[in-house]
PDB file of N, CA and C in Angstrom:
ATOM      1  N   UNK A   1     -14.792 -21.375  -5.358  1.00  0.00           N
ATOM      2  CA  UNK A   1     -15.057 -20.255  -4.465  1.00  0.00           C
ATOM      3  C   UNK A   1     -13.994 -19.180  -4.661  1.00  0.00           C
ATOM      4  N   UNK A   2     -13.987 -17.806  -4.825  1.00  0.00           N
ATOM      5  CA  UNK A   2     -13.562 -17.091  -5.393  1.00  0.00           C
ATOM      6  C   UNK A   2     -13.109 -16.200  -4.202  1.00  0.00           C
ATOM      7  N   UNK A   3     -13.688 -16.313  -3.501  1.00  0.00           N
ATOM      8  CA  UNK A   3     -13.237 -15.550  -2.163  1.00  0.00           C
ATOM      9  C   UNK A   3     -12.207 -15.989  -1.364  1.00  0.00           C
ATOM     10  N   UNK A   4     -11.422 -17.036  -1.511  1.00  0.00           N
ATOM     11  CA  UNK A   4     -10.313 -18.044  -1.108  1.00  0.00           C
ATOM     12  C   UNK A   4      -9.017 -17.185  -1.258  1.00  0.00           C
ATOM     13  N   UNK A   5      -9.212 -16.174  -2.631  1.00  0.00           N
ATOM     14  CA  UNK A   5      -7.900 -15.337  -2.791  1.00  0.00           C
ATOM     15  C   UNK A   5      -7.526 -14.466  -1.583  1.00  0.00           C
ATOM     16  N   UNK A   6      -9.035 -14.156  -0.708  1.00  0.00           N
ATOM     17  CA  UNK A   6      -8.755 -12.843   0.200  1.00  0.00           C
ATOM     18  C   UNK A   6      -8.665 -13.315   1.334  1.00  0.00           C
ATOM     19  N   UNK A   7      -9.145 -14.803   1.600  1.00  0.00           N
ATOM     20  CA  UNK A   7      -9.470 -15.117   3.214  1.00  0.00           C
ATOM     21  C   UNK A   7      -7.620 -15.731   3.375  1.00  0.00           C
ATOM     22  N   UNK A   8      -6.856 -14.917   3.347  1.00  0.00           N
ATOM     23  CA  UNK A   8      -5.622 -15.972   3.277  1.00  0.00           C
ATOM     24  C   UNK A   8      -4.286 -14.841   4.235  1.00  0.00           C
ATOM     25  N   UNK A   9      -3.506 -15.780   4.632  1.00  0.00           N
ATOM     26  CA  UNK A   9      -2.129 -14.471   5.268  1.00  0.00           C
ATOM     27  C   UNK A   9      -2.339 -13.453   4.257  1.00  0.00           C
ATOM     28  N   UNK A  10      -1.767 -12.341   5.130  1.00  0.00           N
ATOM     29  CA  UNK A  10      -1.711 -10.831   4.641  1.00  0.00           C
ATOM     30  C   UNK A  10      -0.959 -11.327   2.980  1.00  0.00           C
ATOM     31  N   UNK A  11       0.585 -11.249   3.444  1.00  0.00           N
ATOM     32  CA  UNK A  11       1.485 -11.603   2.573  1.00  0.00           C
ATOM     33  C   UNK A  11       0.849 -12.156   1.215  1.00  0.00           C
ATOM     34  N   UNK A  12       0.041 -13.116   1.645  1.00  0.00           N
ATOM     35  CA  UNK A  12      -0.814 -13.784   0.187  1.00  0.00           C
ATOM     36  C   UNK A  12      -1.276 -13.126  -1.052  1.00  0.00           C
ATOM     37  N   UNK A  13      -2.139 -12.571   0.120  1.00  0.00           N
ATOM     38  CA  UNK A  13      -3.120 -11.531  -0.291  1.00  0.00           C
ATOM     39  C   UNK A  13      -2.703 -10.401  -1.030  1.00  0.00           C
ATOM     40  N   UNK A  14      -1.689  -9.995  -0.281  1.00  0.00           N
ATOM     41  CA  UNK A  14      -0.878  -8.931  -1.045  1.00  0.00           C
ATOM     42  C   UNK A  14      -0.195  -9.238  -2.449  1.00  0.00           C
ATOM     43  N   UNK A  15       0.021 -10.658  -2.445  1.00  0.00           N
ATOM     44  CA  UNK A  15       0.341 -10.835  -3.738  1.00  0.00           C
ATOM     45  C   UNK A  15      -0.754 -11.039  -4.658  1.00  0.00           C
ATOM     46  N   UNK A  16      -1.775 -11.686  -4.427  1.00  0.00           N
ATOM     47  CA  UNK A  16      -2.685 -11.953  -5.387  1.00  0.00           C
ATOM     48  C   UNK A  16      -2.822 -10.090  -5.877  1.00  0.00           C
ATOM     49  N   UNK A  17      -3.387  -9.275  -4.973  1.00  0.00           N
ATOM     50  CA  UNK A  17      -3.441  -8.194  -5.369  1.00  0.00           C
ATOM     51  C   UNK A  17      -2.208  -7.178  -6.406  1.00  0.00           C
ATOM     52  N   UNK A  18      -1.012  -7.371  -5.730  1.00  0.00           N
ATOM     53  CA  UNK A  18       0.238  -7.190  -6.297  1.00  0.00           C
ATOM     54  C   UNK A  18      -0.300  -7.713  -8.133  1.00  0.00           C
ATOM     55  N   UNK A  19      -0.269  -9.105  -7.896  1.00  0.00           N
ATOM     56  CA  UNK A  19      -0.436  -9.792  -9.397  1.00  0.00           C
ATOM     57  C   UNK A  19      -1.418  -9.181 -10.409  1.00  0.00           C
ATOM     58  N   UNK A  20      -2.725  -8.675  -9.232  1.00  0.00           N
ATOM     59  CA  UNK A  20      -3.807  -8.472 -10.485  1.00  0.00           C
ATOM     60  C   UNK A  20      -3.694  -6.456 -10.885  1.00  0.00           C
ATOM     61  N   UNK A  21      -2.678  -5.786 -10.202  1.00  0.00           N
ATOM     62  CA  UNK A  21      -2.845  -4.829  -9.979  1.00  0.00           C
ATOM     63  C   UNK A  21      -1.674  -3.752 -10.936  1.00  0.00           C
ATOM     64  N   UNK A  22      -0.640  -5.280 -10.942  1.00  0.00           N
ATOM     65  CA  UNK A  22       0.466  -4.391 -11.197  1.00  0.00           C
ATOM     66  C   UNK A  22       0.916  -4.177 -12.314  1.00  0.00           C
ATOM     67  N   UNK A  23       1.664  -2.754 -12.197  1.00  0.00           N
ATOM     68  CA  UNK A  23       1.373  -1.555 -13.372  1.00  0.00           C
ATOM     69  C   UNK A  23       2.174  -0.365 -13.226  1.00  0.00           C
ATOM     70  N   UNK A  24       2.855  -0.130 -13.750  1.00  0.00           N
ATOM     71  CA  UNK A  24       4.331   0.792 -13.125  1.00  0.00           C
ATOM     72  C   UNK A  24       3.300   1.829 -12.974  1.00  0.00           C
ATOM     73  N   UNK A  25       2.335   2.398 -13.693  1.00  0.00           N
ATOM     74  CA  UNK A  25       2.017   3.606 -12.804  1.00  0.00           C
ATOM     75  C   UNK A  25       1.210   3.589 -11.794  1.00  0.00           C
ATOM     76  N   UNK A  26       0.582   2.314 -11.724  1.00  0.00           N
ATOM     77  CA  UNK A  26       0.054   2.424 -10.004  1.00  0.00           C
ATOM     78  C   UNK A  26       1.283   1.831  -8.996  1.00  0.00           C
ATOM     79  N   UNK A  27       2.512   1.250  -9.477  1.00  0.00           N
ATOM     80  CA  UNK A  27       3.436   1.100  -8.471  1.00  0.00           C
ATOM     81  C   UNK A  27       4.001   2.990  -8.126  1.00  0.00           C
ATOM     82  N   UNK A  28       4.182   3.453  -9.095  1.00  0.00           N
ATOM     83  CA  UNK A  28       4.642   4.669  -9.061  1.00  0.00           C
ATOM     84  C   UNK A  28       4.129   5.927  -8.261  1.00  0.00           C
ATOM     85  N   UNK A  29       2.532   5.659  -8.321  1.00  0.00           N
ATOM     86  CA  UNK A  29       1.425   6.467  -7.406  1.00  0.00           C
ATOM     87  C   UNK A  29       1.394   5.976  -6.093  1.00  0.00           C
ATOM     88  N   UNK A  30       1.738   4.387  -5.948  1.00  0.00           N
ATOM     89  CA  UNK A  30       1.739   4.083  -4.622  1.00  0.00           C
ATOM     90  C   UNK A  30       3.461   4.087  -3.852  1.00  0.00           C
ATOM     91  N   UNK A  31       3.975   4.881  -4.797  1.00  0.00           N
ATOM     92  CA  UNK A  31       5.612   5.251  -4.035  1.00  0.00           C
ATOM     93  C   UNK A  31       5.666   6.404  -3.832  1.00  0.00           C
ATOM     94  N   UNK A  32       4.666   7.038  -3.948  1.00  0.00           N
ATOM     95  CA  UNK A  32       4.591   8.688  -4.193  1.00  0.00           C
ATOM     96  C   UNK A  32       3.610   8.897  -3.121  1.00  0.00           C
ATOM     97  N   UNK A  33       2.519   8.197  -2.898  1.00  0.00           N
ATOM     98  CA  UNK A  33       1.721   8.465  -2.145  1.00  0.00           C
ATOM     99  C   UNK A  33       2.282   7.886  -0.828  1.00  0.00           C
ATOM    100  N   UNK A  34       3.610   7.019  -0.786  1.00  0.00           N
ATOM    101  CA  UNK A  34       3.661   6.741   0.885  1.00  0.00           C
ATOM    102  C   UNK A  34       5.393   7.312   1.404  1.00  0.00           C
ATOM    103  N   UNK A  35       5.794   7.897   0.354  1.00  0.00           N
ATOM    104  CA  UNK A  35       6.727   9.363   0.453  1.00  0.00           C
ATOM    105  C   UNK A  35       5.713  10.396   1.193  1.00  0.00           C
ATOM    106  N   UNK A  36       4.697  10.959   0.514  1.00  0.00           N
ATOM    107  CA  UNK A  36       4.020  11.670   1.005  1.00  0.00           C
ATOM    108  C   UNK A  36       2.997  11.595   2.243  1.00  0.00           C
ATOM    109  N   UNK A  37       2.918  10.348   2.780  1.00  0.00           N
ATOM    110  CA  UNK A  37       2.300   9.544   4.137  1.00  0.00           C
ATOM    111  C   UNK A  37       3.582   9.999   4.884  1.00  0.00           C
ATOM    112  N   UNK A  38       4.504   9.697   4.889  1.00  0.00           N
ATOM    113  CA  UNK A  38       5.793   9.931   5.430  1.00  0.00           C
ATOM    114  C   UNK A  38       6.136  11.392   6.054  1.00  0.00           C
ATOM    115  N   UNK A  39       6.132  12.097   5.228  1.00  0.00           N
ATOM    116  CA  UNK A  39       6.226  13.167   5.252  1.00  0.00           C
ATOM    117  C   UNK A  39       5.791  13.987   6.244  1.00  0.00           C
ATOM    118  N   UNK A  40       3.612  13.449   6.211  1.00  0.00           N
ATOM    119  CA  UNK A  40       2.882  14.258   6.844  1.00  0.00           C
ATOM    120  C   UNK A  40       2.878  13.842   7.595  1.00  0.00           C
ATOM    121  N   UNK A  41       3.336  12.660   8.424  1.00  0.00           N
ATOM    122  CA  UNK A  41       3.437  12.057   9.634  1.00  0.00           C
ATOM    123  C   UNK A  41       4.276  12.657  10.379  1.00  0.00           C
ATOM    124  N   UNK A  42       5.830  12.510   9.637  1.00  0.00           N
ATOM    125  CA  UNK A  42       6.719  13.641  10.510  1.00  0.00           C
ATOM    126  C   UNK A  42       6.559  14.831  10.677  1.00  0.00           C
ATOM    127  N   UNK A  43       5.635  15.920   9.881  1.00  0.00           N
ATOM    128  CA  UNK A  43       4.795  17.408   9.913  1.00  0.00           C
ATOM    129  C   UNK A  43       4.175  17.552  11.056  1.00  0.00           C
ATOM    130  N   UNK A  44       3.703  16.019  11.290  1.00  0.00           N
ATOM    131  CA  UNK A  44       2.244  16.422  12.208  1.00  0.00           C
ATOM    132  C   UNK A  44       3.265  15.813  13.590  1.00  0.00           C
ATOM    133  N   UNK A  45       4.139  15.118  13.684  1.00  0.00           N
ATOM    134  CA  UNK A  45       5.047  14.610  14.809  1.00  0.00           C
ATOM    135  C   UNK A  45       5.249  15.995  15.343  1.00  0.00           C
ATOM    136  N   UNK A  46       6.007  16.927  14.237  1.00  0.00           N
ATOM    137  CA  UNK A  46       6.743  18.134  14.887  1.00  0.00           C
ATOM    138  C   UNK A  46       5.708  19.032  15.535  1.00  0.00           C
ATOM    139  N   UNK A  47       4.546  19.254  14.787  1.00  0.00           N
ATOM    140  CA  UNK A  47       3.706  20.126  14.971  1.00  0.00           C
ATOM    141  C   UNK A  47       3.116  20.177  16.814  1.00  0.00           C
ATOM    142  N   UNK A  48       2.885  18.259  16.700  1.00  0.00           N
ATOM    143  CA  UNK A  48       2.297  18.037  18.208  1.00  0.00           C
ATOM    144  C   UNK A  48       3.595  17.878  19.139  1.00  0.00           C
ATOM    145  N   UNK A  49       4.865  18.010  19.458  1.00  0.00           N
ATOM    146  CA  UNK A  49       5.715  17.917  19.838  1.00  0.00           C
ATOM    147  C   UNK A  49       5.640  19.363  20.514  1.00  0.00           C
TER     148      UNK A  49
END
């Protein structure tokens, strides 16, 4: 059963994915893209403040 990889703790999961995924430039897009999550969170903090 193949679906055993996903039904599992987060943490798990994250690794199986981690394992099948990883790839300096999607680690690199996903350090860039949560710099930039960051960012617009504190934009939009100040904005509604």
């Amino acid at each position: 059963m193949q679906e055993k990889n996903f039904i599992t703790v987060d943490g798990k999961r994250f690794h199986y994915m981690w394992l099948r995924f990883k790839d300096d430039n999607m680690v690199l897009m996903l350090a860039v893209a949560g710099i930039e999550l960051s960012i617009l969170a504190e934009n939009q903090a100040i904005y509604e403040a």
